[in-house]
N, C-alpha and C. Protein backbone atom coordinates (compact mmCIF):
# COMPACT_ATOMS: atom_id res chain seq x y z
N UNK A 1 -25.77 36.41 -61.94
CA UNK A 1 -26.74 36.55 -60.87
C UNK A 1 -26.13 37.46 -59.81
N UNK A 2 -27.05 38.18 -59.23
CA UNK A 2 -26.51 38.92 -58.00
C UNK A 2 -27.45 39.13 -56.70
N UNK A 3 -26.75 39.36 -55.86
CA UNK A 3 -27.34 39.04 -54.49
C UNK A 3 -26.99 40.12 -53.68
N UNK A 4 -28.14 40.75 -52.89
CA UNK A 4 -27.41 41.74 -52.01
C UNK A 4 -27.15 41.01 -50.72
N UNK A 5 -26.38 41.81 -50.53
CA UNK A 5 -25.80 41.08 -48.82
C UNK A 5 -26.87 41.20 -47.32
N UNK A 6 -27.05 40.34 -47.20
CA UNK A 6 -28.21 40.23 -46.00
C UNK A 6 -27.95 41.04 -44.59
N UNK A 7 -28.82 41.58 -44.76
CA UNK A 7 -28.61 42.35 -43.13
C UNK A 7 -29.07 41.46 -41.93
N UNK A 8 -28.10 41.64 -41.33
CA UNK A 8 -28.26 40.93 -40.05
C UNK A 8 -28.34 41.94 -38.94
N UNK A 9 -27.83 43.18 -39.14
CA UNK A 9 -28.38 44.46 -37.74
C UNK A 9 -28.19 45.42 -38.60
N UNK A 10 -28.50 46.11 -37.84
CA UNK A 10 -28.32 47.90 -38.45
C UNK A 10 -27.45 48.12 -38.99
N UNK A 11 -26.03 47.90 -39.35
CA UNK A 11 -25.02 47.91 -39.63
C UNK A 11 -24.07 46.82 -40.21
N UNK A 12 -24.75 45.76 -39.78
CA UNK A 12 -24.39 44.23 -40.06
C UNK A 12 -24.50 43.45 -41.04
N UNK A 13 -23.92 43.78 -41.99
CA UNK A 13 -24.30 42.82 -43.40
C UNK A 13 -23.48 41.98 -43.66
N UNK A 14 -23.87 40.77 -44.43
CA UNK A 14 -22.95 39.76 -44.59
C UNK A 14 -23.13 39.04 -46.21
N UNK A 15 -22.67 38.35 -46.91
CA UNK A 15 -22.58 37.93 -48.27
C UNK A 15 -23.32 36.54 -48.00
N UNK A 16 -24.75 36.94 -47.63
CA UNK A 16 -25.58 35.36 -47.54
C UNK A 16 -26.67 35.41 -48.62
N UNK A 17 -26.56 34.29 -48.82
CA UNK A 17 -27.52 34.68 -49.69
C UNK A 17 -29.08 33.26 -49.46
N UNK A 18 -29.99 33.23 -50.21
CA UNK A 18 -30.97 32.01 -50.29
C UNK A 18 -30.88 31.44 -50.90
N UNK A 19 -31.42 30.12 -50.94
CA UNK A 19 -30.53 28.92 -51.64
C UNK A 19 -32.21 27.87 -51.35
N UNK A 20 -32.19 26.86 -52.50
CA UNK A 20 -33.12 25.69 -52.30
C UNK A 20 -31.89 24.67 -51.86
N UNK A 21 -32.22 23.94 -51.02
CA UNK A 21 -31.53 22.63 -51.27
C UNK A 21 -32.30 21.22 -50.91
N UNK A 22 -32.69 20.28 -52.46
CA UNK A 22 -32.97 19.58 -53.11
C UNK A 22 -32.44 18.08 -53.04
N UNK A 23 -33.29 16.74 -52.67
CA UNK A 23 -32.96 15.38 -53.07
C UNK A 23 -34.25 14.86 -52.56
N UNK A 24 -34.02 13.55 -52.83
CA UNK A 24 -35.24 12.47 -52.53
C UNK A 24 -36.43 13.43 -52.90
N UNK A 25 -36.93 14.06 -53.97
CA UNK A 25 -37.92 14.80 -54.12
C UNK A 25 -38.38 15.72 -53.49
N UNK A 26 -37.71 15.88 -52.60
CA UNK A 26 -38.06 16.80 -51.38
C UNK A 26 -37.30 18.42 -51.76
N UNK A 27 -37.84 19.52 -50.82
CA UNK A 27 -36.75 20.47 -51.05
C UNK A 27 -37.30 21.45 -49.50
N UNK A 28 -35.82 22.21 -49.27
CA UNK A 28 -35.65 23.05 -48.23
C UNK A 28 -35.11 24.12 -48.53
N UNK A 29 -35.58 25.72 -48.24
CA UNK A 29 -35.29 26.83 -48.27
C UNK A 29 -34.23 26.91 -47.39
N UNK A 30 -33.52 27.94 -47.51
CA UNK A 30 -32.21 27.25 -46.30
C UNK A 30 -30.61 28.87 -46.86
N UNK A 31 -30.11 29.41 -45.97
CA UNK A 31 -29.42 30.49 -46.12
C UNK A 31 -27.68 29.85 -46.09
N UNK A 32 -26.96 30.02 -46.89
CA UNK A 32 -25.75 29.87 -46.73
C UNK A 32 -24.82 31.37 -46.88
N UNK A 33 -23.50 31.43 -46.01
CA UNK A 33 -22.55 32.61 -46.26
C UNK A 33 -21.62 31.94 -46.95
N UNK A 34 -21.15 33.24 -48.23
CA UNK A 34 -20.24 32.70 -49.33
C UNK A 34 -19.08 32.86 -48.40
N UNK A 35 -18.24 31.86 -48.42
CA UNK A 35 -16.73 31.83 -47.77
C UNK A 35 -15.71 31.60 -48.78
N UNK A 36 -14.98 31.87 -48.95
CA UNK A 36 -14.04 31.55 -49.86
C UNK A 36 -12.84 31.49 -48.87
N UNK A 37 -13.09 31.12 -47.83
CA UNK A 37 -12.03 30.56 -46.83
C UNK A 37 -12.94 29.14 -46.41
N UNK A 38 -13.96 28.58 -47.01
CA UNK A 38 -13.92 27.56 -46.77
C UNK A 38 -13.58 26.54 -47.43
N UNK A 39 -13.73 25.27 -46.54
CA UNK A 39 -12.95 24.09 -48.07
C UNK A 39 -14.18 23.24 -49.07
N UNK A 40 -15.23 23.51 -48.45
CA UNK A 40 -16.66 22.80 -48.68
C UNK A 40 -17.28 23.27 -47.90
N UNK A 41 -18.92 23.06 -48.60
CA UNK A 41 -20.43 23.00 -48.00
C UNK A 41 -20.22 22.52 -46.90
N UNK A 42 -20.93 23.36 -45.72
CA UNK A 42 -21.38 22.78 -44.59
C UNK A 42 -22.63 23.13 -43.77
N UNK A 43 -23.22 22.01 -43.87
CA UNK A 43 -25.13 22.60 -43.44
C UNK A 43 -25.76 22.09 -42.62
N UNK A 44 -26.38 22.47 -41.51
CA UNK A 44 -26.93 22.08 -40.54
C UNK A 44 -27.68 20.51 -40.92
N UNK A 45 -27.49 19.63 -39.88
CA UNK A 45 -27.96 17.94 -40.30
C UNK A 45 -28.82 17.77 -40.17
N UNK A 46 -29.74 19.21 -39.50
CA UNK A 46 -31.70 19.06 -39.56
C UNK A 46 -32.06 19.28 -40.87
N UNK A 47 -31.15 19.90 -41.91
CA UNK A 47 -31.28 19.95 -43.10
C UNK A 47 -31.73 18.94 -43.92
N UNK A 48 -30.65 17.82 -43.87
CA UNK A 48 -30.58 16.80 -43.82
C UNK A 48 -31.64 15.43 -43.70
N UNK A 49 -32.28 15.72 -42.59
CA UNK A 49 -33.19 14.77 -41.84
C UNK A 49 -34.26 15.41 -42.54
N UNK A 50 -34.62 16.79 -42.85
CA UNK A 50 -35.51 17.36 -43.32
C UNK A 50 -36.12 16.54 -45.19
N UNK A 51 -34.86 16.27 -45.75
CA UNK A 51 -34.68 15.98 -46.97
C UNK A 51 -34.49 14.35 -46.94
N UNK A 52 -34.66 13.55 -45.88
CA UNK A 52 -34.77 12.18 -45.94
C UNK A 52 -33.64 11.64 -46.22
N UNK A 53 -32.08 12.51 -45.71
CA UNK A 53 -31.08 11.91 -45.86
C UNK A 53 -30.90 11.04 -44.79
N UNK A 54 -30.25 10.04 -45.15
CA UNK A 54 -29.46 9.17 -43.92
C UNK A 54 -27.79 9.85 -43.56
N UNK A 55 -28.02 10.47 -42.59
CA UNK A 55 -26.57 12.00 -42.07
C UNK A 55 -25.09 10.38 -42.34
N UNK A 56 -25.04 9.26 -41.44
CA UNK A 56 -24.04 9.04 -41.32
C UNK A 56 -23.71 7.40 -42.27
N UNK A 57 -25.15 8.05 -43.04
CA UNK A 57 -24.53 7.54 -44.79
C UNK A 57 -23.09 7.95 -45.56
N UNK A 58 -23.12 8.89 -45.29
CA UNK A 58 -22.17 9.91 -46.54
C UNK A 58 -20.86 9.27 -45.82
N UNK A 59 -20.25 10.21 -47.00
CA UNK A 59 -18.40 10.49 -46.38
C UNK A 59 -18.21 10.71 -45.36
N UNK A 60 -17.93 10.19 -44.28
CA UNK A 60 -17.09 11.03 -42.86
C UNK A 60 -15.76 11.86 -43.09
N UNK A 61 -16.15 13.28 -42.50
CA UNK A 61 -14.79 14.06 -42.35
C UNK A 61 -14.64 14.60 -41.17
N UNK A 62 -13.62 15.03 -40.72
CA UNK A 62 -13.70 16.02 -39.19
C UNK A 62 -13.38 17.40 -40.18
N UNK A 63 -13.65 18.40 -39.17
CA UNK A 63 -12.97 19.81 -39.37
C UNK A 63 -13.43 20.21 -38.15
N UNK A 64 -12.47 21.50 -37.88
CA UNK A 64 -12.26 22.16 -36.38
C UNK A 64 -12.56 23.64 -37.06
N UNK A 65 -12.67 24.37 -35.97
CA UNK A 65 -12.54 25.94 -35.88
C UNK A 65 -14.06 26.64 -36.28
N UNK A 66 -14.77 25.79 -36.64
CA UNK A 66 -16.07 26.46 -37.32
C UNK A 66 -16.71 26.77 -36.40
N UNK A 67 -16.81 26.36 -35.33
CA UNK A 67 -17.70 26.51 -34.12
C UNK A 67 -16.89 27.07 -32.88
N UNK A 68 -16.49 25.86 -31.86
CA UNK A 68 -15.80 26.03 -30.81
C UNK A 68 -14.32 25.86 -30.86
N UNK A 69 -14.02 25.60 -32.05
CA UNK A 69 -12.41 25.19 -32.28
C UNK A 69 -11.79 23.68 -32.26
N UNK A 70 -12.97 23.11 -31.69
CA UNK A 70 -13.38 21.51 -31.65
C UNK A 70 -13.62 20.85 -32.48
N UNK A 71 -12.80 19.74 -33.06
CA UNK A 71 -13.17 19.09 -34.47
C UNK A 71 -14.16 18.15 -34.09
N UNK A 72 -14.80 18.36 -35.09
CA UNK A 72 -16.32 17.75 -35.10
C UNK A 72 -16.41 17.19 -36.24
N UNK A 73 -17.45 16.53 -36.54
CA UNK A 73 -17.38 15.58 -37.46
C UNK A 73 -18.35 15.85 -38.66
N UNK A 74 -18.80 15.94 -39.80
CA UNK A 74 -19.79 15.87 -40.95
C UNK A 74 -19.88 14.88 -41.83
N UNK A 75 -20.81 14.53 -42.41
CA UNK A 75 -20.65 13.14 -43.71
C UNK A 75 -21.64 14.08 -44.96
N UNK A 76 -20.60 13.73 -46.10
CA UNK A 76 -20.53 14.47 -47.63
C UNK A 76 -21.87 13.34 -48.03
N UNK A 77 -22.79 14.65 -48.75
CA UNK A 77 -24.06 13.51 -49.46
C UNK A 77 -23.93 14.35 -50.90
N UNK A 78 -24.48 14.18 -52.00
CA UNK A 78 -24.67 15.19 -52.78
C UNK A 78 -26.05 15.29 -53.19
N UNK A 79 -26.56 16.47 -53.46
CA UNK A 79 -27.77 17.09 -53.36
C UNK A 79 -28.08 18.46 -54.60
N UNK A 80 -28.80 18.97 -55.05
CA UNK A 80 -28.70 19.74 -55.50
C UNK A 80 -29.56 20.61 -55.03
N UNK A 81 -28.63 22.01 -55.33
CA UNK A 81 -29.07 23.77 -55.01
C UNK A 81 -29.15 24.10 -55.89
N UNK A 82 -30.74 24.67 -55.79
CA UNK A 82 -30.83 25.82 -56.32
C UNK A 82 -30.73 27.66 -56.12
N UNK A 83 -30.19 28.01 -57.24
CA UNK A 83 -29.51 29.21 -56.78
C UNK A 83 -29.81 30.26 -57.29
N UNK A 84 -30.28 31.00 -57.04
CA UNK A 84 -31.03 32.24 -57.69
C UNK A 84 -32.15 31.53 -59.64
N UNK A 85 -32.78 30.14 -59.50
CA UNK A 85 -33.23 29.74 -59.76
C UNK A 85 -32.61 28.64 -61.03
N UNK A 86 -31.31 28.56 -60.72
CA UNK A 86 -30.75 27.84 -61.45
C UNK A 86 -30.41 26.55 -60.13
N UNK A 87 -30.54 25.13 -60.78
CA UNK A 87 -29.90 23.97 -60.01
C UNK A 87 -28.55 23.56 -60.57
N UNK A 88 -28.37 23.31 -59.62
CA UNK A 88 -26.67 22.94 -59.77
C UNK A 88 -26.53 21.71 -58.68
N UNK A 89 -25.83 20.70 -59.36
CA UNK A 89 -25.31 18.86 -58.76
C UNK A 89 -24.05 19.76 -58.01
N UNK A 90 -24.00 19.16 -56.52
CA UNK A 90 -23.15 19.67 -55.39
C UNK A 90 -22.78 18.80 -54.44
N UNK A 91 -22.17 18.63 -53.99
CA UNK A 91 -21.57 18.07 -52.46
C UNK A 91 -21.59 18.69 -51.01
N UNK A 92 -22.17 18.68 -50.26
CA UNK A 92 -22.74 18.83 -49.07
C UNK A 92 -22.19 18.33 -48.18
N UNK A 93 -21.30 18.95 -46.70
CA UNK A 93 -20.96 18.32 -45.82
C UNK A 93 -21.93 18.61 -44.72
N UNK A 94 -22.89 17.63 -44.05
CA UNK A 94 -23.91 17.97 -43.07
C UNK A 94 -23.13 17.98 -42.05
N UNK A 95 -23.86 17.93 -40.47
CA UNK A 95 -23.17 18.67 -39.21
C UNK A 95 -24.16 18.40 -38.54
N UNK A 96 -24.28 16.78 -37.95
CA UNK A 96 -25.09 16.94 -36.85
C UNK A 96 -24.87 17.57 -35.50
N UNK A 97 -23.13 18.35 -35.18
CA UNK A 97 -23.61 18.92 -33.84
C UNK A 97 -23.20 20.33 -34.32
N UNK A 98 -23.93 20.88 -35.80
CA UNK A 98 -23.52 22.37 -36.12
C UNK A 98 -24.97 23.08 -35.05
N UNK A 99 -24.63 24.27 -34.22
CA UNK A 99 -25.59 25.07 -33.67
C UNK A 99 -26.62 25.26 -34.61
N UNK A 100 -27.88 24.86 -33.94
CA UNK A 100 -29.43 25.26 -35.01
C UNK A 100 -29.80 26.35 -35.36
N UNK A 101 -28.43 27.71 -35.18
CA UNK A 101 -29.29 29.07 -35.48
C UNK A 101 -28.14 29.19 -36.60
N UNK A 102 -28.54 30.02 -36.62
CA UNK A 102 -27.50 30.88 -38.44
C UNK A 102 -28.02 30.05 -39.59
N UNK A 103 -26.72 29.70 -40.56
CA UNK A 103 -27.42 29.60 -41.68
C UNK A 103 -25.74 28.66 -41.84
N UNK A 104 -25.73 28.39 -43.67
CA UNK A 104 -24.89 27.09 -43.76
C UNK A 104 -23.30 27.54 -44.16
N UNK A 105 -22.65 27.44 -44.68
CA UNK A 105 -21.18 27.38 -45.36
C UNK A 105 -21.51 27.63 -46.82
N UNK A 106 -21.41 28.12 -47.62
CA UNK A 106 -21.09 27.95 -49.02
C UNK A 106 -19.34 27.97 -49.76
N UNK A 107 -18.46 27.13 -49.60
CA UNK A 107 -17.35 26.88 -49.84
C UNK A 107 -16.52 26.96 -51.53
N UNK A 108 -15.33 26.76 -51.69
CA UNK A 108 -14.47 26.57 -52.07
C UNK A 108 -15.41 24.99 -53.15
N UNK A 109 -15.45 23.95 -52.61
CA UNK A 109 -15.97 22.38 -53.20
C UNK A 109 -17.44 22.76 -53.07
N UNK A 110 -17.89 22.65 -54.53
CA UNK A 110 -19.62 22.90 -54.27
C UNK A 110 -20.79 23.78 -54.03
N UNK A 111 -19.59 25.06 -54.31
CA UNK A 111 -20.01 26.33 -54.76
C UNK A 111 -18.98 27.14 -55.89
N UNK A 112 -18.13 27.36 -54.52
CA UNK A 112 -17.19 28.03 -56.19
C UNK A 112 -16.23 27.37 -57.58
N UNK A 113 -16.99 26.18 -57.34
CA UNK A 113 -15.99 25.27 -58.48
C UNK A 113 -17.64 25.61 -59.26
N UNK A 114 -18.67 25.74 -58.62
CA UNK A 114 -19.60 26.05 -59.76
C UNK A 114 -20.36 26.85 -61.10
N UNK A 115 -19.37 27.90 -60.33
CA UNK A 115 -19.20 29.08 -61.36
C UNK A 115 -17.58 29.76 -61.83
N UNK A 116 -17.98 30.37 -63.24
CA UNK A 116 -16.61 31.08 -63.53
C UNK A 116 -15.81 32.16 -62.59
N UNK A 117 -16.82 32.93 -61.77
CA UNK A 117 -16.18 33.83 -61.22
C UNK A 117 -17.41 34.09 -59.77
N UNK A 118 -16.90 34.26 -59.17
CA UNK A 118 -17.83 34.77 -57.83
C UNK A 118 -17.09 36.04 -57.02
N UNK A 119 -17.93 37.00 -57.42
CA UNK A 119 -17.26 38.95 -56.98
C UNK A 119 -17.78 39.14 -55.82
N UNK A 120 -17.27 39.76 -54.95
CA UNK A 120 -17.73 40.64 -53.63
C UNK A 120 -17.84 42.13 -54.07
N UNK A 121 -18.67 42.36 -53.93
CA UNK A 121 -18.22 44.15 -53.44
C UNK A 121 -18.65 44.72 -52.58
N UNK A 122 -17.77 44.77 -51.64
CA UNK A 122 -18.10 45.47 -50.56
C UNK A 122 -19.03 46.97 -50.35
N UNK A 123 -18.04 48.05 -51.32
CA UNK A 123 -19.16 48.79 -51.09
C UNK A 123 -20.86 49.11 -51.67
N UNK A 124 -20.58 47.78 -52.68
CA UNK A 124 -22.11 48.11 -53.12
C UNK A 124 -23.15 46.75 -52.32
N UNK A 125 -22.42 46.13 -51.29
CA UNK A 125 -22.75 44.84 -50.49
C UNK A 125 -23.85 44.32 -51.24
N UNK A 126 -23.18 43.48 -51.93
CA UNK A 126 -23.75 42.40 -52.63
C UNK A 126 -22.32 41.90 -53.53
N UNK A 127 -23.12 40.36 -54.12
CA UNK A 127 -21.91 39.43 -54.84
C UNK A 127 -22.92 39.32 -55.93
N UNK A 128 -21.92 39.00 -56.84
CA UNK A 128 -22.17 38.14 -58.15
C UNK A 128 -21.52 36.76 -58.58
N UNK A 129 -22.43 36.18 -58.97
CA UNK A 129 -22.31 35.02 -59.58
C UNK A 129 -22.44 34.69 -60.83
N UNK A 130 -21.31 34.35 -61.42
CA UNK A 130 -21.10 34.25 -63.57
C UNK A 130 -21.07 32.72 -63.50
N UNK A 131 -21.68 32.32 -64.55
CA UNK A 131 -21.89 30.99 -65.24
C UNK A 131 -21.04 31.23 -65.92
């Protein structure tokens, strides 16, 4: 699968791509950036509430630096994404005090353990994704 990199300004592109994300029968359209400096999914907790999760059901974790440098807190649910029309079983760290603008994390746990290989290329801005 491949994805071009989303423009965000005139000049501004970034490796985001669109994504479903799926549970309790429900589903939400919803943008994540591929990080491969992250350690896991992390997605806004209106996401969450949107999809009839209970946020401080899950796993509790902290992590710092994503925002203000302030560790903040998320709880792991698992959910499934769909991804350029394939679903895939994932782990999700929500974020009830992640800022309501941008878009989510796509990480290291729950993205790239999901495929064989995940490419950047910069100059043709876009990624690929191998099953």
């Amino acid at each position: 699968m491949k994805f071009p990199y989303f423009t965000l300004a005139k000049n501004l592109k970034r490796p985001i791509i669109p994504l479903v994300v799926k549970a309790n029968g429900k589903e939400v359209k919803y943008f994540g950036l591929v990080d491969s400096g992250a350690d896991l999914n992390l997605f806004h907790g209106e996401v969450a509430e949107l999809l009839d999760i209970d946020i401080q059901s899950g796993k509790a974790g902290q992590i710092s630096g994503i925002t203000s440098g302030e560790s903040q807190q998320f709880f792991v649910h698992s959910v499934v994404l769909n991804i350029g029309g394939w679903d895939f079983k994932s782990e999700v760290g929500f974020m009830p005090k992640l800022s309501r603008n941008g878009h989510g994390l796509l990480g290291q746990i729950g993205f790239f353990n999901l495929f064989k290989k995940v490419s950047f290329s910069k100059n043709k801005h876009e990624i690929e994704l191998t099953n």
